[in-house]
Protein backbone atom coordinates (compact mmCIF):
# COMPACT_ATOMS: atom_id res chain seq x y z
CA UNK A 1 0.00 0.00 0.00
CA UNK A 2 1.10 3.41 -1.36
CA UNK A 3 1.57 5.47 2.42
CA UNK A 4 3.74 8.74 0.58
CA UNK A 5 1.06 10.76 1.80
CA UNK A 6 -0.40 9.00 5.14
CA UNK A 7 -0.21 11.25 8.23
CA UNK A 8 2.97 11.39 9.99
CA UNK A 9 1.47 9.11 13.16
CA UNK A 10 1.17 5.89 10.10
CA UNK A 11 4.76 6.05 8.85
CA UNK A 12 7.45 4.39 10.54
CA UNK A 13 9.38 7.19 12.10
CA UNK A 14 6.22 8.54 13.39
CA UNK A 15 5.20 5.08 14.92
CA UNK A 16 8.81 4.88 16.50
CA UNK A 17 8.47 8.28 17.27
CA UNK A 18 4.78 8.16 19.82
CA UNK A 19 6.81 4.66 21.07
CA UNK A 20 9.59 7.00 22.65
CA UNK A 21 7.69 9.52 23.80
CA UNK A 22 5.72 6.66 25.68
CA UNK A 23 9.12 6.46 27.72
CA UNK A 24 9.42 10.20 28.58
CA UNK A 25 7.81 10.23 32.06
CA UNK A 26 10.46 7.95 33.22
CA UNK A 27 13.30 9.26 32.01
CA UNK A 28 13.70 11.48 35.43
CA UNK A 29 13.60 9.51 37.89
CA UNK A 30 16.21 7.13 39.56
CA UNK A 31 13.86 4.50 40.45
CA UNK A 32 10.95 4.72 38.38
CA UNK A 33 7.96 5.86 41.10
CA UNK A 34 5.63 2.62 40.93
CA UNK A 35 3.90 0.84 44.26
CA UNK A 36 5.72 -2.22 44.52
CA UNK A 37 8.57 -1.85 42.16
CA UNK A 38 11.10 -1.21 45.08
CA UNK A 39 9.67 -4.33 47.03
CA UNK A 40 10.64 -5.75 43.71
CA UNK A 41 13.79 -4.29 43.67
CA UNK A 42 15.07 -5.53 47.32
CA UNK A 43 14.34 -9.40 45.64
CA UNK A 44 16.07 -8.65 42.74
CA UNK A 45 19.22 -7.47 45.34
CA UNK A 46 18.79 -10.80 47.08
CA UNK A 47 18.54 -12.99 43.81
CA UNK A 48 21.75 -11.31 42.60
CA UNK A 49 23.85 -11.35 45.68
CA UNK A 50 22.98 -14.19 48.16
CA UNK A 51 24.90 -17.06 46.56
CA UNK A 52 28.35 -14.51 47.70
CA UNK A 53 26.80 -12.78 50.89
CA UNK A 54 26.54 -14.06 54.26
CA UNK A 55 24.50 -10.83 55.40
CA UNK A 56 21.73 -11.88 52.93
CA UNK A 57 21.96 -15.59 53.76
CA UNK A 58 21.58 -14.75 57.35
CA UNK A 59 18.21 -12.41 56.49
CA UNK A 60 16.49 -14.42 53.58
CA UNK A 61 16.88 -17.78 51.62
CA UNK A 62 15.99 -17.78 47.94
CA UNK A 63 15.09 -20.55 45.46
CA UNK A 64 14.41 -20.81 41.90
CA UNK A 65 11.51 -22.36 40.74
CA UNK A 66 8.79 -23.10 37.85
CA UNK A 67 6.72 -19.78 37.60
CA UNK A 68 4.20 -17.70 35.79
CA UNK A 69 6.04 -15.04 37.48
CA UNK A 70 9.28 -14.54 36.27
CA UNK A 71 9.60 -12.15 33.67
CA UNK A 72 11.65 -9.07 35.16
CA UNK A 73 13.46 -11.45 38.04
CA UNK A 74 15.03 -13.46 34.69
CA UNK A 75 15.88 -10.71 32.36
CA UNK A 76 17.56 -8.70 35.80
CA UNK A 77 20.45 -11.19 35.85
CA UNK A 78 22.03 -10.86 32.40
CA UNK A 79 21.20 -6.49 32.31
CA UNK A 80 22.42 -5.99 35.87
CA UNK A 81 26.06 -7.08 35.03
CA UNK A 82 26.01 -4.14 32.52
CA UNK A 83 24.27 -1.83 34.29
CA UNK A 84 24.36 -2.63 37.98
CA UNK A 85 20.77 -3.10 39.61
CA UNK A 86 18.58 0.17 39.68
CA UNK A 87 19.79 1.57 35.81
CA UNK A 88 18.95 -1.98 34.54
CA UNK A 89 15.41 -2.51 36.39
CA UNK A 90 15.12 1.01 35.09
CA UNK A 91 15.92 0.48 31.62
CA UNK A 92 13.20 -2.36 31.63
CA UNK A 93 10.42 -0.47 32.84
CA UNK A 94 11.06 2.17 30.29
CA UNK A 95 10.92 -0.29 27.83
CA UNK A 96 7.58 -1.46 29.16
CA UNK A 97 5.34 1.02 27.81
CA UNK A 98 7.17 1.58 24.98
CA UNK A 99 6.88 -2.34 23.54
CA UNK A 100 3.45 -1.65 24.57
CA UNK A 101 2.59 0.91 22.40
CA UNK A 102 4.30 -0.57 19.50
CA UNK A 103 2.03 -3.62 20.11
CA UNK A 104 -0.75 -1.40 19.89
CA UNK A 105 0.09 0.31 16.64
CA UNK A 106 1.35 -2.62 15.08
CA UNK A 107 -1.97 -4.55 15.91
CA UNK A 108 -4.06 -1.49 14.67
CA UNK A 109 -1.80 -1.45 11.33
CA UNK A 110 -2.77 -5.06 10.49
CA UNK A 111 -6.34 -4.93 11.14
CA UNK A 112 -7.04 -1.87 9.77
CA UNK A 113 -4.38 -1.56 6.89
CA UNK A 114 -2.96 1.57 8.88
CA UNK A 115 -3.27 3.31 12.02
CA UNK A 116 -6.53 5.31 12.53
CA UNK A 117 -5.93 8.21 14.62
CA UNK A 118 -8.36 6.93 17.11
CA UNK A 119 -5.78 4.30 17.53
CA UNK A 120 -3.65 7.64 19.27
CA UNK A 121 -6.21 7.66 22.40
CA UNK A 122 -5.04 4.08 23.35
CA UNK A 123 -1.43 4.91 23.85
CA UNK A 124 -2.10 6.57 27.22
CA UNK A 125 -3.72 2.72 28.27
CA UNK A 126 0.18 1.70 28.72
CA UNK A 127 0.32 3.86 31.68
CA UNK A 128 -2.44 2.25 33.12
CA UNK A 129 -3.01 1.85 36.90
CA UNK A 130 -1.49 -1.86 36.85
CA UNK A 131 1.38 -0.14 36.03
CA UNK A 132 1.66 2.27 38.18
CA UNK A 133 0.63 -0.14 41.02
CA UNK A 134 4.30 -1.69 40.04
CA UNK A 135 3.54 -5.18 38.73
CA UNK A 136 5.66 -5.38 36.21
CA UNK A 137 6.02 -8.81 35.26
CA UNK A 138 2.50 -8.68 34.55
CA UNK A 139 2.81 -5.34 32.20
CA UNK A 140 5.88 -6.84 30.76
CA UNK A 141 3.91 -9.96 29.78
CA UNK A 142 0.67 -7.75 28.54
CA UNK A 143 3.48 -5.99 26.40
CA UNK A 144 5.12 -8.87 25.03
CA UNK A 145 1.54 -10.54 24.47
CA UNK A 146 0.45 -7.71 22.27
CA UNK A 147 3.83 -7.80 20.39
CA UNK A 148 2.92 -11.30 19.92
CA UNK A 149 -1.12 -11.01 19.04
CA UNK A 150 -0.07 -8.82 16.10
CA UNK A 151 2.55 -11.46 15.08
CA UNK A 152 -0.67 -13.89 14.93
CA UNK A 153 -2.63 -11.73 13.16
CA UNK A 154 0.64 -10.49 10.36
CA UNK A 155 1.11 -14.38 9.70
CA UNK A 156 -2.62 -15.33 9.43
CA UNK A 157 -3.25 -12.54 7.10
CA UNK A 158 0.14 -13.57 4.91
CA UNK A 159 -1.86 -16.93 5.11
CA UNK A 160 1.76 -18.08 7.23
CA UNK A 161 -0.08 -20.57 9.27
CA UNK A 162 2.47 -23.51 9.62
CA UNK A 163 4.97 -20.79 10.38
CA UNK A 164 2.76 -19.08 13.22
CA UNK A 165 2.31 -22.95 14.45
CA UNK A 166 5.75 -23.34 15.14
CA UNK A 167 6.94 -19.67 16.31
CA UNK A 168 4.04 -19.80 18.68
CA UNK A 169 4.97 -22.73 20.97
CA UNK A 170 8.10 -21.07 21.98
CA UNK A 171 6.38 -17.70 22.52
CA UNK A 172 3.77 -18.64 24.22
CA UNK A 173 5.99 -20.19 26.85
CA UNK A 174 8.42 -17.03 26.98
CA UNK A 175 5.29 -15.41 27.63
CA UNK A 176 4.05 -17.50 30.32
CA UNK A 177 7.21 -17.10 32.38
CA UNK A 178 7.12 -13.89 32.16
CA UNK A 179 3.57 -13.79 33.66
CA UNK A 180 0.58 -16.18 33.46
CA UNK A 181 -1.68 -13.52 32.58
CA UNK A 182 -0.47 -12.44 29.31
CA UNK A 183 0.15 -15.93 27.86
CA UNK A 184 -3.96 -16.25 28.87
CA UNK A 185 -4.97 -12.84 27.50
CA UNK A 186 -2.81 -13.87 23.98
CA UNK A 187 -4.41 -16.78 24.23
CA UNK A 188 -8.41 -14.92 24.62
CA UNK A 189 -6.94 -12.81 21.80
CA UNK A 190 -5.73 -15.27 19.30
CA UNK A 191 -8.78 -17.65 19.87
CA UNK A 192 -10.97 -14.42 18.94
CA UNK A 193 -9.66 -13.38 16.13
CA UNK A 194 -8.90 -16.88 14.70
CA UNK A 195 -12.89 -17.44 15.18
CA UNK A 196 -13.59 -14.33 13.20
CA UNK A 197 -10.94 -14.80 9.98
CA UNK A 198 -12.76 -18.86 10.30
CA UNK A 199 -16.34 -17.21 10.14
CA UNK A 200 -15.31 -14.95 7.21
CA UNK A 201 -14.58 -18.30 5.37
CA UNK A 202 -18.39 -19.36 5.31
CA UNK A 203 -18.00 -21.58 8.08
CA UNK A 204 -20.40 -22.00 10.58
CA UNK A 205 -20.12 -21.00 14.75
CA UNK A 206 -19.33 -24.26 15.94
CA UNK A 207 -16.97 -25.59 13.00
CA UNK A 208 -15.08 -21.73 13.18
CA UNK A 209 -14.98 -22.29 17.21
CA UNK A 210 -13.30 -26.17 16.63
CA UNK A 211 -10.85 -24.65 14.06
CA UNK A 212 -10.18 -22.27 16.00
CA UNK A 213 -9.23 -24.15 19.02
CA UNK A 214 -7.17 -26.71 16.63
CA UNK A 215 -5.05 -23.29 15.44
CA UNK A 216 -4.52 -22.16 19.13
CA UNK A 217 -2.85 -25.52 20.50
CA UNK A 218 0.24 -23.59 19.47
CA UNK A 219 -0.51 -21.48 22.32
CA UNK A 220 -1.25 -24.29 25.08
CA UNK A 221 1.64 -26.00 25.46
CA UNK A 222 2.00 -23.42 28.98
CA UNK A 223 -1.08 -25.32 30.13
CA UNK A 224 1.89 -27.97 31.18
CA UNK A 225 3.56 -25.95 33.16
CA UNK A 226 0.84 -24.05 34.72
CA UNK A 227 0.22 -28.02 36.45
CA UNK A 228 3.48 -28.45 37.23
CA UNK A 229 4.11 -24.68 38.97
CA UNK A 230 0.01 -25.38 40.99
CA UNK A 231 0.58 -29.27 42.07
CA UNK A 232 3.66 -28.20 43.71
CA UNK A 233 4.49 -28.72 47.30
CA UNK A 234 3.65 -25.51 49.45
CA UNK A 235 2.14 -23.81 46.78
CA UNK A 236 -1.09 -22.11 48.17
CA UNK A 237 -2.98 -19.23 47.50
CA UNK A 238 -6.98 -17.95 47.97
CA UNK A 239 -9.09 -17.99 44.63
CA UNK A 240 -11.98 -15.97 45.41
CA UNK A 241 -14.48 -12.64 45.89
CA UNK A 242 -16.02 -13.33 42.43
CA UNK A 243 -18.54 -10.90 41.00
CA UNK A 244 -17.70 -8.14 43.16
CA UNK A 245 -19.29 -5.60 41.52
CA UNK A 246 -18.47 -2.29 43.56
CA UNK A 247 -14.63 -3.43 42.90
CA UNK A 248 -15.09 -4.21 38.97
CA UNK A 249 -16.97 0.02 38.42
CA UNK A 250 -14.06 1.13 40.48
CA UNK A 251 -11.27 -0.28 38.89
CA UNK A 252 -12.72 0.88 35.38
CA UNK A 253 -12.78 4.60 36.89
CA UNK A 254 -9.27 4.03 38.04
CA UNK A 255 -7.76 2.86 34.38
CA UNK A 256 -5.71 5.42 34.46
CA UNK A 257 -5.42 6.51 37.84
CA UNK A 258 -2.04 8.51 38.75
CA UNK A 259 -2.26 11.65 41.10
CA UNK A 260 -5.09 14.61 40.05
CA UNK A 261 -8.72 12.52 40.11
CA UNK A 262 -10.17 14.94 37.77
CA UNK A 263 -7.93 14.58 34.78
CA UNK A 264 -8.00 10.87 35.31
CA UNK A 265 -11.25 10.39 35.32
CA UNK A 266 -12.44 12.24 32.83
CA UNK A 267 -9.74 10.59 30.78
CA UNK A 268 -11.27 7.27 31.36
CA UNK A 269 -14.98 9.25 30.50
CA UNK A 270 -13.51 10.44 27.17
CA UNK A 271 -12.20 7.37 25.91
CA UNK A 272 -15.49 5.58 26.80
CA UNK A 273 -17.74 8.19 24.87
CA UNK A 274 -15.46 7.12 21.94
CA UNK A 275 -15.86 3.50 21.93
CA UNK A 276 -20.01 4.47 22.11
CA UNK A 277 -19.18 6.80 20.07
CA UNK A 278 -17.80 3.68 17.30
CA UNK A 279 -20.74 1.83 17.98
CA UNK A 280 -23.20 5.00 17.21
CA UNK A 281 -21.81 7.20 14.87
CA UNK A 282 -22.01 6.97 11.11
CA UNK A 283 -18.61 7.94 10.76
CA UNK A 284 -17.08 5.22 13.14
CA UNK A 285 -16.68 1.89 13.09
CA UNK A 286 -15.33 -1.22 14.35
CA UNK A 287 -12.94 -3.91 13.02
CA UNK A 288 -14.82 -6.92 13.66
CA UNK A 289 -11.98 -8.80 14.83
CA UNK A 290 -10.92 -6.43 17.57
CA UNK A 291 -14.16 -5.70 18.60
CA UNK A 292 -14.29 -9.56 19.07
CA UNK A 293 -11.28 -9.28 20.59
CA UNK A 294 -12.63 -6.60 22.89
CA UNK A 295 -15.90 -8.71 23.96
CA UNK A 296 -14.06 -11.54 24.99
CA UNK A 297 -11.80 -9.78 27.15
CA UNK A 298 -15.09 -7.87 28.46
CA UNK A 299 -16.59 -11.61 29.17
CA UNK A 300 -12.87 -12.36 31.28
CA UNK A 301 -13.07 -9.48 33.00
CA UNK A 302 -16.50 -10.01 34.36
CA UNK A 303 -15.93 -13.52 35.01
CA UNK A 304 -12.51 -13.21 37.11
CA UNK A 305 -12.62 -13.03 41.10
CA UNK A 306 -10.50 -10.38 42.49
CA UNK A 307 -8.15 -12.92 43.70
CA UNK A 308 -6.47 -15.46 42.15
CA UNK A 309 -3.86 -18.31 43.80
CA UNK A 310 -3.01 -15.22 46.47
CA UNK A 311 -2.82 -12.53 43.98
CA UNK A 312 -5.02 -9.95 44.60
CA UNK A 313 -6.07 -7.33 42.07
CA UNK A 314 -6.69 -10.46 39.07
CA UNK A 315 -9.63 -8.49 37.65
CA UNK A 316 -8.16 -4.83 37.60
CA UNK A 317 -5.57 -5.77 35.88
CA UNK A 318 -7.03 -6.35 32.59
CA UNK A 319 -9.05 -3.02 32.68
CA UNK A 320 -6.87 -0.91 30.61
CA UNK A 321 -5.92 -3.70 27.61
CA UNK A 322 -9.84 -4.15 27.44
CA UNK A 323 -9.90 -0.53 26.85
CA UNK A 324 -7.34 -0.11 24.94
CA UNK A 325 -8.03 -3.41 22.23
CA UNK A 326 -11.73 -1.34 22.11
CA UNK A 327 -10.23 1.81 20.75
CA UNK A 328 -7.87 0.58 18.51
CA UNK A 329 -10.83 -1.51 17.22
CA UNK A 330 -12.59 1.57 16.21
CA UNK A 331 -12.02 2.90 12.22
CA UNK A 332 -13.27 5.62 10.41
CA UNK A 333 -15.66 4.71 7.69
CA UNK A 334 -15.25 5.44 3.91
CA UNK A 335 -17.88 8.36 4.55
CA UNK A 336 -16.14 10.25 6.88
CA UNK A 337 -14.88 13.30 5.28
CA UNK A 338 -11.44 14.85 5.32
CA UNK A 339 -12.67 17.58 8.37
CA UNK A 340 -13.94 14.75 10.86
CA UNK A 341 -11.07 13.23 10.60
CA UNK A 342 -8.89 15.81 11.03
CA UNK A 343 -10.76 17.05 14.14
CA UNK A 344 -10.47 13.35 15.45
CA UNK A 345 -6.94 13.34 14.80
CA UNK A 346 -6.40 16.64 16.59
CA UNK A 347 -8.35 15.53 20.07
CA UNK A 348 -6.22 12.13 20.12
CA UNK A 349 -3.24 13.93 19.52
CA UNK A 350 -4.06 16.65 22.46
CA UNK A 351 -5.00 13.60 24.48
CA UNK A 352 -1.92 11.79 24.18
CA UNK A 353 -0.46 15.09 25.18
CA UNK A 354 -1.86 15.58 28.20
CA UNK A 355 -2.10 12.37 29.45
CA UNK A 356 1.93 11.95 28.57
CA UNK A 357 2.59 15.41 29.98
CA UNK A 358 0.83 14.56 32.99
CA UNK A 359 2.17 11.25 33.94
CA UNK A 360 6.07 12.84 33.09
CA UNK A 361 4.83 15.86 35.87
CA UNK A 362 3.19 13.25 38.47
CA UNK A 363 6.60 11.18 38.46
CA UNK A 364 9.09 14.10 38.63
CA UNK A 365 7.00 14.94 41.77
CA UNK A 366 7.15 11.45 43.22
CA UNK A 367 10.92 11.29 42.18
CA UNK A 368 11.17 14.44 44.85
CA UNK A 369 9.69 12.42 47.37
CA UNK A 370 11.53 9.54 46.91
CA UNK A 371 14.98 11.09 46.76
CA UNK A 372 14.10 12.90 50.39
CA UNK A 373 12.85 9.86 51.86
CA UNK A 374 15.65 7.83 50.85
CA UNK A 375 18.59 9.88 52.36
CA UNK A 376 17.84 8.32 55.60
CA UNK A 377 19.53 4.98 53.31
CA UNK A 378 22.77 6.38 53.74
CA UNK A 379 22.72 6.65 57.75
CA UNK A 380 22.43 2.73 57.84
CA UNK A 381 25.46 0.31 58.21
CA UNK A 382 25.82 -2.63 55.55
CA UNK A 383 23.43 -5.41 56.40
CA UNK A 384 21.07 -3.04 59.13
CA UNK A 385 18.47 -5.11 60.82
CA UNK A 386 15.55 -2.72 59.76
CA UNK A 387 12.22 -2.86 60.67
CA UNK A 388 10.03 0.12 58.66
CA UNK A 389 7.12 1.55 59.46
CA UNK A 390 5.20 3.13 56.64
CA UNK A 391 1.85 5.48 56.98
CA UNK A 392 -1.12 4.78 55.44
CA UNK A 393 -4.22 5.89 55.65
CA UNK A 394 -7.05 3.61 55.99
CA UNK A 395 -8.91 5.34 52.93
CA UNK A 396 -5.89 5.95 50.64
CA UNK A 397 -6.95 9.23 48.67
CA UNK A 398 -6.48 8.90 44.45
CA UNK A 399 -2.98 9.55 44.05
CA UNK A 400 -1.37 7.05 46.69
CA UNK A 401 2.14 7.83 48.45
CA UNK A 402 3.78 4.90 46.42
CA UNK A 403 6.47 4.55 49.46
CA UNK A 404 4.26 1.24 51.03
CA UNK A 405 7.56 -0.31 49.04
CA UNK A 406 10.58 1.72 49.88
CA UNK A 407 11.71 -0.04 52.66
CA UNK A 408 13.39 -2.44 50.51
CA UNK A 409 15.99 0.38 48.78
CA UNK A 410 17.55 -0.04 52.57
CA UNK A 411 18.21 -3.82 50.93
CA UNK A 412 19.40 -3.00 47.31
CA UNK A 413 21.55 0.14 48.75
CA UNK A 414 22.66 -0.94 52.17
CA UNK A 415 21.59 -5.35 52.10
CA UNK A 416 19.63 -4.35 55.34
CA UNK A 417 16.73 -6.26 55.83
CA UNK A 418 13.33 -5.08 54.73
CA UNK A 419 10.43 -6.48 56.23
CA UNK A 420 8.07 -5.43 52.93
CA UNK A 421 8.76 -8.72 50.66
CA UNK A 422 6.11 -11.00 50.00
CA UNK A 423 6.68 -14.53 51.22
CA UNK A 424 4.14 -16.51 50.18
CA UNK A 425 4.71 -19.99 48.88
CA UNK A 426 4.37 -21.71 45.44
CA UNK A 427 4.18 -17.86 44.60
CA UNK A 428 7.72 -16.04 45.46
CA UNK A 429 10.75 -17.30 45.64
CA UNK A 430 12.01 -15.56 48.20
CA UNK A 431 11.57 -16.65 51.63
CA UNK A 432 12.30 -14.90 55.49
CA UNK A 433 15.59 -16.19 57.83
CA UNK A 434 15.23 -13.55 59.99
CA UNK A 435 15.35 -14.76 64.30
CA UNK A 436 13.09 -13.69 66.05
CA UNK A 437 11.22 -11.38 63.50
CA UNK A 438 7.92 -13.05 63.87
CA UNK A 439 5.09 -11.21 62.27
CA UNK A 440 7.07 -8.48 61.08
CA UNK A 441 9.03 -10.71 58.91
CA UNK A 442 7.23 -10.27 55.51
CA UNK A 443 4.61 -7.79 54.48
CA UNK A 444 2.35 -6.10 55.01
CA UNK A 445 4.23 -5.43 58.44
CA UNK A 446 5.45 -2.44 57.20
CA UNK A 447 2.22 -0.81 56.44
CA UNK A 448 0.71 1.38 59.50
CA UNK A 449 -2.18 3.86 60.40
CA UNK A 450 -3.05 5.72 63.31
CA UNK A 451 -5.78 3.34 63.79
CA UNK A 452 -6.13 -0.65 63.12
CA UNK A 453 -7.78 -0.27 59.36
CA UNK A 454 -11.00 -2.74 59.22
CA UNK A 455 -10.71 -5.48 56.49
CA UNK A 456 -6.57 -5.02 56.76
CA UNK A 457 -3.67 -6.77 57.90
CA UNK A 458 -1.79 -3.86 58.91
CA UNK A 459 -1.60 -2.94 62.91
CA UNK A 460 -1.79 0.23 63.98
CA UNK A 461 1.69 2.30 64.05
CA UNK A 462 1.50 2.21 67.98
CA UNK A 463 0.65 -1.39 68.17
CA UNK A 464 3.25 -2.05 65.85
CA UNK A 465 5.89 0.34 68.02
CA UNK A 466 4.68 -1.41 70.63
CA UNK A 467 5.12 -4.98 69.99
CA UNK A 468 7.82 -5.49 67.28
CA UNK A 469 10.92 -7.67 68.80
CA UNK A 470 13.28 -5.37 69.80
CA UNK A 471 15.68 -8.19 70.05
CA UNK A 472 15.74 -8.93 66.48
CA UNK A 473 16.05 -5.39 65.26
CA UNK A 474 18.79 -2.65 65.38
CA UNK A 475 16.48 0.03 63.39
CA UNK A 476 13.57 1.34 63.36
CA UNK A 477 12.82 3.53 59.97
CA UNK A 478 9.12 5.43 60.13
CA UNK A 479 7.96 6.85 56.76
CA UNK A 480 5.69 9.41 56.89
CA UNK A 481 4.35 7.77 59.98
CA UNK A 482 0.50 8.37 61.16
CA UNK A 483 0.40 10.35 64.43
CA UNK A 484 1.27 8.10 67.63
CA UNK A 485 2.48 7.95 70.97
CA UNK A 486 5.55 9.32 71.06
CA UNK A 487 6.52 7.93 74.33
CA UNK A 488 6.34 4.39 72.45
CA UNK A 489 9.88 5.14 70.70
CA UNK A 490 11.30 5.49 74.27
CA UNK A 491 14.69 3.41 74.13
CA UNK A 492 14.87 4.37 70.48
CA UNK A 493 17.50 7.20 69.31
CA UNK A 494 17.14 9.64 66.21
CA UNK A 495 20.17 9.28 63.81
CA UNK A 496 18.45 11.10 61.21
CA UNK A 497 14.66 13.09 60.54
CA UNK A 498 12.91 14.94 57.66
CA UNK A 499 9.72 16.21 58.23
CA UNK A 500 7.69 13.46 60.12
CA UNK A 501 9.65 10.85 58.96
CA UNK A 502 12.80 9.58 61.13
CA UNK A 503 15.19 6.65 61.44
CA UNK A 504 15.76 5.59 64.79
CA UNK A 505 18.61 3.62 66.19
CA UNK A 506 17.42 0.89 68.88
CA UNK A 507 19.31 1.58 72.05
CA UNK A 508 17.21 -0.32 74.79
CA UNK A 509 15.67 -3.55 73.46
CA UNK A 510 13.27 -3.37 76.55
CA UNK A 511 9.75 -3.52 75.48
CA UNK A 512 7.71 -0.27 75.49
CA UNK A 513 5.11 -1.28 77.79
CA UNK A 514 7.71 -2.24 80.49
CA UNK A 515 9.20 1.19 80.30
CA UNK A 516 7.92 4.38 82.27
CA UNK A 517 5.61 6.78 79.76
CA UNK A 518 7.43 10.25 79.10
CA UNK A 519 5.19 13.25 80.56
CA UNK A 520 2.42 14.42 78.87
């Protein structure tokens, strides 16, 4: 197809071009400013270093196993030797939303023969609130699985079908390591648009569904390993809250959630008026395949619980790629003249903008925050015992402090022990040697409020001041604590403050409630 005179956004250097600028809001900082990605960050420390270090051996034990979960801890070990730890966990999350974006394009540009401009108003989507919650094996896997869907779709449409056979086997179980959930969503993608391209062949539901199925075994040799990884030994995990409705309408309002509600939401409002707006409008349509694509991922959404083998958030995770497939779906029709088009092109273009723009200013303000918060880092010996104590509030407001997780820079800076990891089994490989640290061994120990939060795990900052073994701790780092009782940090000395937040040095491991309470 002659493109001489496409618009700039459907030739290459203008598809490479919206890619990078996908990677401008984390440019900035030093560690990019997403929930868990430091938690993240203090495994990747102990995955690197433990085999050589005696500190970490004596704070955590690690083992290797058969995952759906391994994408960033895998691809960490080769990068890190180049780059050290942070600039190579860095240089993978920027490349997140770029290969994300590409995906996008590239799966708009073979269904539609080029890249609508309503295609534009789904590149925001890669800075969706999974992301920014910090799980970013998962995004990594939803990038690579969109890479891969329009792969599936170039071959079918070359009619490349014993090639796409073959190359899909070993994708589909790069894909699963990476994470479970974008080998499935390929999978609800491929199976989709495979039934469609069957049905457009004059074959009926039933015979295009069989086909179908026949293509996709390419896909399902993961299905293997997803036995092998859930008849483990130890391996647990809660499957469950199904149809919660309340949860499912808030996590579609928070698709793009960041820091100012407002913009946000009415980001999320604007792209749904334009997928009604492809099912109404004379001048919009949808590619059939996509929109199949779209319905299906609608139907998996509704039909996951919240929770999944221990893995909370199952459901709001696919909220933005349902989004997203919807609007790239949509296509202007043949009677759509030159001026709607342009007009369409000029709102997704000012939407990209904004979004972009404000996602680059929300992390160059959390980057602030971080940097402060993590001087108290370099007032702690190598291999600290550290207990943190992070505030947060019971009702977290919209933009979320995103330090719940920065404990664990005290264990990729300093290889002091964080008590933020997950340790759960058959589900991290990472597991707690601490003595004595009881309950405030693993998270969510670390989280606090000034009052015991109903349907939480967290205590209370005083309870937690209170009843953490002093014996197994030398300090004690609060994070924009809650307001408590001060006289609860008796026996514990200041060796550095900012603002509410302090590191404290533990100089008398008697227990609080033993000791005499400072005046009022």
């Amino acid at each position: 197809m002659d493109r001489t005179n496409a618009p700039w956004w459907e030739r290459r250097w203008g598809v490479a071009a919206l890619a990078l600028l996908a990677a401008l809001p984390l440019l900035w900082p030093n560690v990019p400013p997403l929930v868990d990605l430091p938690g993240h960050m203090g495994r990747y420390r102990v995955e690197l270093d433990i085999a050589h270090s005696p500190i970490l051996q004596q704070f955590y034990g690690f083992r290797w196993g058969i995952m759906g979960n391994l994408g960033v801890d895998l691809l960490i070990i080769p990068l890190s030797k180049l780059f050290g730890l942070e600039l190579a966990t860095k240089l993978i999350v920027l490349s997140i939303p770029v290969m994300t974006v590409l995906g996008f394009l590239w799966v708009a540009r073979e269904v539609h023969g080029r890249v609508p401009p309503t295609a534009l108003f789904a590149i925001p989507f890669a800075y969706g609130h999974p992301f920014i919650f910090g799980f970013v094996n998962f995004s990594l896997s939803m990038a690579f699985a969109m890479l891969a869907f329009a792969l599936w779709l170039r071959l079918a449409r070359l009619g490349r079908l014993r090639l796409r056979a073959a190359l899909f086997v070993p994708i589909s179980i790069a894909i699963w390591f990476t994470h479970t959930f974008g080998w499935g969503t390929l999978g609800v993608m491929a199976f989709s648009a495979e039934l469609v391209r069957q049905h457009d062949k004059g074959r009926g539901f039933i015979e295009s569904a069989f086909r179908s199925g026949i293509h996709c075994l390419s896909i399902a040799p993961p299905i293997l390993l997803m036995l092998l990884w859930r008849s483990g030994h130890h391996v647990g995990g809660f499957t469950g809250d199904w149809f919660n409705w309340r949860a499912k309408y808030y996590w579609l309002i928070m698709a793009l959630r960041d820091r100012w509600f407002e913009l946000d939401l009415v980001s999320v409002i604007i792209a749904l008026l334009l997928i009604v707006g492809g099912v109404r409008s004379p001048r919009l349509g949808f590619s059939r395949n996509l929109a199949a694509s779209a319905l299906f991922l609608l139907l998996v959404y509704i039909l996951l619980p919240r929770i999944v083998f221990g893995s909370a958030y199952a459901d709001m995770r696919l909220v933005p790629y349902l989004l997203a497939v919807a609007l790239i779906a949509i296509r202007l029709r043949e009677n759509a003249d030159a001026r709607f088009a342009r007009n369409l092109a000029i709102g997704a273009c000012l939407f990209l903008g904004v979004r972009i723009a404000s996602n680059t200013l929300s992390f160059w303000m959390y980057d602030r925050t971080y940097d402060r918060e993590l001087a108290a880092v370099e007032h702690l010996p190598v291999g600290a015992r550290l207990v943190s104590f992070v505030g947060v509030p019971c009702q977290p407001n919209w933009k979320m402090s995103r330090l719940e997780h920065l404990p664990a820079m005290a264990l990729v800076r300093r290889l002091a022990y964080a008590n933020d990891q997950w340790i759960m089994p058959g589900g991290q490989l990472l597991s707690s040697r601490l003595a004595g640290a009881r309950d405030y061994a693993y998270d969510p120990s670390q989280q606090t409020g000034m009052i015991i939060c109903r349907g939480e795990e967290w205590h209370s900052l005083d309870q937690s001041l209170r009843e953490f073994p002093r014996d197994a701790f030398d300090y004690v780092w609060l994070i924009q604590p809650p307001p408590h009782d001060e006289s609860l940090t008796a026996g514990l000395a200041p060796v550095w403050r900012r603002g509410s937040s302090v590191l404290y040095r533990v100089v008398d491991r008697t227990p609080p409630q033993s000791l005499p309470k400072a005046p009022s």
